[in-house]
C-alpha atoms as a PDB file:
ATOM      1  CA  UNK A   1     -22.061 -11.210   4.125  1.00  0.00           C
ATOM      2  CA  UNK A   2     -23.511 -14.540   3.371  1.00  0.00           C
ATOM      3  CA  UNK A   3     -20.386 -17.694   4.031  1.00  0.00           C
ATOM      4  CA  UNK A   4     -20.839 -20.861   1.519  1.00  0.00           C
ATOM      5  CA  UNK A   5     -19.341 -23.320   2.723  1.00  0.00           C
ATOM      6  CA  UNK A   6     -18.288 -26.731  -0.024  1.00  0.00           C
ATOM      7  CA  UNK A   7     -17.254 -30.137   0.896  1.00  0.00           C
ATOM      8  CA  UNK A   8     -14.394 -31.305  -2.164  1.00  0.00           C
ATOM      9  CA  UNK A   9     -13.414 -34.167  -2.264  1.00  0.00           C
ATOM     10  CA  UNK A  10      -9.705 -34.389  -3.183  1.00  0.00           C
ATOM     11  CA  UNK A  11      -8.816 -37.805  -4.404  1.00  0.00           C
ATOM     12  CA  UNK A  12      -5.437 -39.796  -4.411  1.00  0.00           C
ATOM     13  CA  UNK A  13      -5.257 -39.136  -8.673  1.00  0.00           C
ATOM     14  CA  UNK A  14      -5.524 -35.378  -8.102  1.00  0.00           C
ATOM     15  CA  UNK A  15      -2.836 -35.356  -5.004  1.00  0.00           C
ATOM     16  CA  UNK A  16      -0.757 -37.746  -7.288  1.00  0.00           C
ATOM     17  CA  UNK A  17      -1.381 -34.921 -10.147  1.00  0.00           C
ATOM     18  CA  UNK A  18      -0.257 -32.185  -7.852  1.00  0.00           C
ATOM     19  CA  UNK A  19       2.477 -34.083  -6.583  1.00  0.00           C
ATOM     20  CA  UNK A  20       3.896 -34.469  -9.985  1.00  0.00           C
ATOM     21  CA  UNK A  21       3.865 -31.038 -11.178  1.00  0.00           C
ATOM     22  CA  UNK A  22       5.739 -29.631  -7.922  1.00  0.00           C
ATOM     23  CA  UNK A  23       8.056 -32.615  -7.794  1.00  0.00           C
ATOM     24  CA  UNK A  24       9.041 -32.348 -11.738  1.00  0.00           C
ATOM     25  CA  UNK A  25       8.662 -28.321 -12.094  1.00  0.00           C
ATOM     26  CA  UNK A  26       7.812 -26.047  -9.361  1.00  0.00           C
ATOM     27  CA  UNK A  27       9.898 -27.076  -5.911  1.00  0.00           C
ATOM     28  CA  UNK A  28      13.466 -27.954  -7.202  1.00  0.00           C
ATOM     29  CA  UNK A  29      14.488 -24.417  -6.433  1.00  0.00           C
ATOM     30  CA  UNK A  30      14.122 -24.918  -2.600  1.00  0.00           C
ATOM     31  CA  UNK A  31      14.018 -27.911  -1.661  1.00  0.00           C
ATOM     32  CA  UNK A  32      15.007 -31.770  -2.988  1.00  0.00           C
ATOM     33  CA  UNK A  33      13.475 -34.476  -3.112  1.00  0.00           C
ATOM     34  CA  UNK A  34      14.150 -38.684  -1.674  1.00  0.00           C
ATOM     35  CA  UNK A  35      12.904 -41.338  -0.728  1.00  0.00           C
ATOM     36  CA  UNK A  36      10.480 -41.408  -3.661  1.00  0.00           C
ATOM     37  CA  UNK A  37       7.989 -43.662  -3.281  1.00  0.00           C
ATOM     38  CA  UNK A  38       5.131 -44.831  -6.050  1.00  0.00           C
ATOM     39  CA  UNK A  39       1.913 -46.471  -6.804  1.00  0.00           C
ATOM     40  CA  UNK A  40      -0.060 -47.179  -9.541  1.00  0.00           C
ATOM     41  CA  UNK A  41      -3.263 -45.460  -9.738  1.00  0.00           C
ATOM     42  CA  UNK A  42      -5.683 -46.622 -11.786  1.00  0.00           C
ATOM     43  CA  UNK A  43      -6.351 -43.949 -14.186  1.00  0.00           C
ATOM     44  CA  UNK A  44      -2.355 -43.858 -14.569  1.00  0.00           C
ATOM     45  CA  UNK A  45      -1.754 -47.018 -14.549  1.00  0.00           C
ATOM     46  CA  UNK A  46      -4.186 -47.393 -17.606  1.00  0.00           C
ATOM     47  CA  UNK A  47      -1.416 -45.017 -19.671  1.00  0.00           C
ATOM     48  CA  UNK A  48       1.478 -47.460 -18.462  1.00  0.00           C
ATOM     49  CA  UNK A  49       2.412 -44.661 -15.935  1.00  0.00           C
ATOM     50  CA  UNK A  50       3.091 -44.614 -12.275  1.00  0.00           C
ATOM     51  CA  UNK A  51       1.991 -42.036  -9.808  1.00  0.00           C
ATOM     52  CA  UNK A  52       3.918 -40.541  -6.550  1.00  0.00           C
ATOM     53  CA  UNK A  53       2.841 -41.525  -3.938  1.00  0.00           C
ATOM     54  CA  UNK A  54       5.066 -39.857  -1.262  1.00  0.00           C
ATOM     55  CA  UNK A  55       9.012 -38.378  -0.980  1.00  0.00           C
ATOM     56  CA  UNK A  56      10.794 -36.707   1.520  1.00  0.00           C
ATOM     57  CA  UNK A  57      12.000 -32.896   0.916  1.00  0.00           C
ATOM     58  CA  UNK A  58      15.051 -31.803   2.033  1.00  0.00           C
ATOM     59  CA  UNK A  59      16.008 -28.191   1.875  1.00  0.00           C
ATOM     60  CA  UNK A  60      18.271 -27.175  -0.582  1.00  0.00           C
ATOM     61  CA  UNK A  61      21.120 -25.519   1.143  1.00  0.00           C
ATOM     62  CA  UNK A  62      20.599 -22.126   0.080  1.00  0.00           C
ATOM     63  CA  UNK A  63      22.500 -18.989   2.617  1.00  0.00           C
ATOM     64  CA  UNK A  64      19.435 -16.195   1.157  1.00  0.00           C
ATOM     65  CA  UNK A  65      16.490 -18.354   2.462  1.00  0.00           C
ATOM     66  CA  UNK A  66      17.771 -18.199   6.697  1.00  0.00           C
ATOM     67  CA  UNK A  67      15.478 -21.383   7.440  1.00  0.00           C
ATOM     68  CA  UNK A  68      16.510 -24.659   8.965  1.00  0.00           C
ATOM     69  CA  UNK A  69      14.467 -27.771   8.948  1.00  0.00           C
ATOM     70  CA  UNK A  70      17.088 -29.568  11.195  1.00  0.00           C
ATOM     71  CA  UNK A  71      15.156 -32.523   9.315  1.00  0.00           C
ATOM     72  CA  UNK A  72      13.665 -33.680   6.011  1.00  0.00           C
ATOM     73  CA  UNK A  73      10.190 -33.377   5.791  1.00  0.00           C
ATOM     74  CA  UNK A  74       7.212 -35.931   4.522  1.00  0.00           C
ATOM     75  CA  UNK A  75       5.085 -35.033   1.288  1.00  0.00           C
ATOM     76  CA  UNK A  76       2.700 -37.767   1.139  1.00  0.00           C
ATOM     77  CA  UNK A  77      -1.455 -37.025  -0.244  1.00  0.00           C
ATOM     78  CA  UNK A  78      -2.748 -35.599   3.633  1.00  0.00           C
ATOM     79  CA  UNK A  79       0.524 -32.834   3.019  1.00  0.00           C
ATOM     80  CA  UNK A  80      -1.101 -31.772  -0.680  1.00  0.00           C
ATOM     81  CA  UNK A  81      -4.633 -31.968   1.199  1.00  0.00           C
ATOM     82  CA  UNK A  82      -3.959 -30.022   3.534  1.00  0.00           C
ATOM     83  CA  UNK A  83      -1.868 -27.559   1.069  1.00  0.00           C
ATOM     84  CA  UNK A  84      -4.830 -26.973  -0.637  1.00  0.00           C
ATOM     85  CA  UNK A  85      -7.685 -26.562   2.732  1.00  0.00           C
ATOM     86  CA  UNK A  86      -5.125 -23.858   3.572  1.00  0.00           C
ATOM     87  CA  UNK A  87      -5.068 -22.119   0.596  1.00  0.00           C
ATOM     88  CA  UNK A  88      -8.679 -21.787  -0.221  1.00  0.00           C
ATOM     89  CA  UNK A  89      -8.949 -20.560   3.501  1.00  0.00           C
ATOM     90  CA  UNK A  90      -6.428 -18.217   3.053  1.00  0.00           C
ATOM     91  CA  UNK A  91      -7.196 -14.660   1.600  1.00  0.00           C
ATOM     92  CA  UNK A  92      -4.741 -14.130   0.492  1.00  0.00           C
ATOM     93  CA  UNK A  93      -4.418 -17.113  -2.314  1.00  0.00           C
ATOM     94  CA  UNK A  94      -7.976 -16.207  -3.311  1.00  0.00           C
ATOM     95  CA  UNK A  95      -7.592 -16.175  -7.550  1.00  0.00           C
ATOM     96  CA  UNK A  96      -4.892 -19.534  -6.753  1.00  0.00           C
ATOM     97  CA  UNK A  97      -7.857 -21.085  -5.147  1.00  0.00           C
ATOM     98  CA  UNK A  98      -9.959 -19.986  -8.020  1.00  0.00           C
ATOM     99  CA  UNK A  99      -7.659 -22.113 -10.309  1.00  0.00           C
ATOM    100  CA  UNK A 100      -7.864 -24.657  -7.831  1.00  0.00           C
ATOM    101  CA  UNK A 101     -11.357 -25.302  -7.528  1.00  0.00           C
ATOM    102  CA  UNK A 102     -11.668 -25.129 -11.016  1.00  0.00           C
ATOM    103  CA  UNK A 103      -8.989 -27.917 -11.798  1.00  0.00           C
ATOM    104  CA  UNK A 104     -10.494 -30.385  -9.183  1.00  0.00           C
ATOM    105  CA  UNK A 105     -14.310 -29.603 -10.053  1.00  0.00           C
ATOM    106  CA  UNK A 106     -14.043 -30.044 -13.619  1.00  0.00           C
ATOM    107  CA  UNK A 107     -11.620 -33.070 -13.412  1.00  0.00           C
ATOM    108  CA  UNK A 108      -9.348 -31.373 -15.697  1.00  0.00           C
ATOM    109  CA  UNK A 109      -5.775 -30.920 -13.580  1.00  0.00           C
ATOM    110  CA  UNK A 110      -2.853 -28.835 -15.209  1.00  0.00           C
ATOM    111  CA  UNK A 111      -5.881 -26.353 -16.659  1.00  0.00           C
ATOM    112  CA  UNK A 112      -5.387 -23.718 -13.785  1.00  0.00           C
ATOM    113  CA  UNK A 113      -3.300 -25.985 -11.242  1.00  0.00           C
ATOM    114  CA  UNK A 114       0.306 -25.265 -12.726  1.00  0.00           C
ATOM    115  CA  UNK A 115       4.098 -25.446 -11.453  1.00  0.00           C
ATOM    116  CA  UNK A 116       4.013 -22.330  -9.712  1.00  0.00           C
ATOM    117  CA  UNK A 117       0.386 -23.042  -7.988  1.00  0.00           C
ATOM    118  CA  UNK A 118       1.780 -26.901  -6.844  1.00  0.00           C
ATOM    119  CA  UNK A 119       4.858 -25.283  -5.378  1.00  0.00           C
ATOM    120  CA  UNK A 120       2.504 -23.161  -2.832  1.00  0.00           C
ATOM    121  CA  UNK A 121       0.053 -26.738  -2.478  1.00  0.00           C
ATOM    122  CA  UNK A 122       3.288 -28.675  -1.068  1.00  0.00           C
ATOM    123  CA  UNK A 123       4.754 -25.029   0.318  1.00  0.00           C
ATOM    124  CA  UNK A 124       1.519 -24.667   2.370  1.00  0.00           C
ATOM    125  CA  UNK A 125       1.261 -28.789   3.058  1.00  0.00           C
ATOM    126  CA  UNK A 126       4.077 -29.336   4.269  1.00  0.00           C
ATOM    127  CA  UNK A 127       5.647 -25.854   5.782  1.00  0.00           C
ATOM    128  CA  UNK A 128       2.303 -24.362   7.013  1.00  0.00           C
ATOM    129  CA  UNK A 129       3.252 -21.567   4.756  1.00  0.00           C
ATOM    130  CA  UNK A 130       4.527 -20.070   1.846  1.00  0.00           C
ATOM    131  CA  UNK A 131       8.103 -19.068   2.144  1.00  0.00           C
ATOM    132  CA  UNK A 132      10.116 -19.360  -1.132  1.00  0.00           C
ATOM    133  CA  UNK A 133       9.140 -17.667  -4.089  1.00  0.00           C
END
């Protein structure tokens, strides 16, 4: 078996990008967000928009899910980094880190990299691991 191994850079615009879609669709069922903080990014910031920059999650108290932060947790850009190292390392996530790849090499976020797909990013970011869903 031959191993390729790529070096991607993932800039602050996608990690804003992927912050975005899990903070406004695909993490509300498990866990909340505060503490929002912003920036403006240059490609948003051309649109009149403003980018996340970082939040805390706390977890929604829910009796089925049996897990306990004891505190909230920090989703910044390194947590969706990170999120997304593990994923395309994990064999488990290997057609999600298809659609990943895709999204970030063709510059074209939200193609392959939906709700669903940012929920395991911040899941694996900032849990080491996907638990809900």
């Amino acid at each position: 078996m031959t191993t390729v191994t790529i070096n991607l850079e993932i800039s602050d615009q996608h990690c804003a990008d992927i912050m975005c879609t899990a903070l406004e669709g695909g993490i509300g069922y498990w866990a909340q967000s505060r503490n929002i903080k912003r920036c403006n990014l240059p490609e948003d910031a051309a649109h009149g928009l403003r980018s996340y920059e970082s939040c805390e999650l706390a977890e929604l108290n829910d009796d089925e899910t049996g897990w306990d932060w004891g505190k909230p947790m920090r989703l910044d850009y390194d947590a969706i980094r990170r999120g997304v190292a593990a994923i395309l390392q994990h064999k488990d996530y290997s057609r999600m880190g298809t659609g990943i790849l895709r999204d970030i090499v063709s510059d074209e976020m939200g193609c392959y990299i939906d709700a669903g797909v940012a929920d395991c990013i911040v899941q694996m970011g900032v849990l080491g691991e996907v638990r809900y869903g």
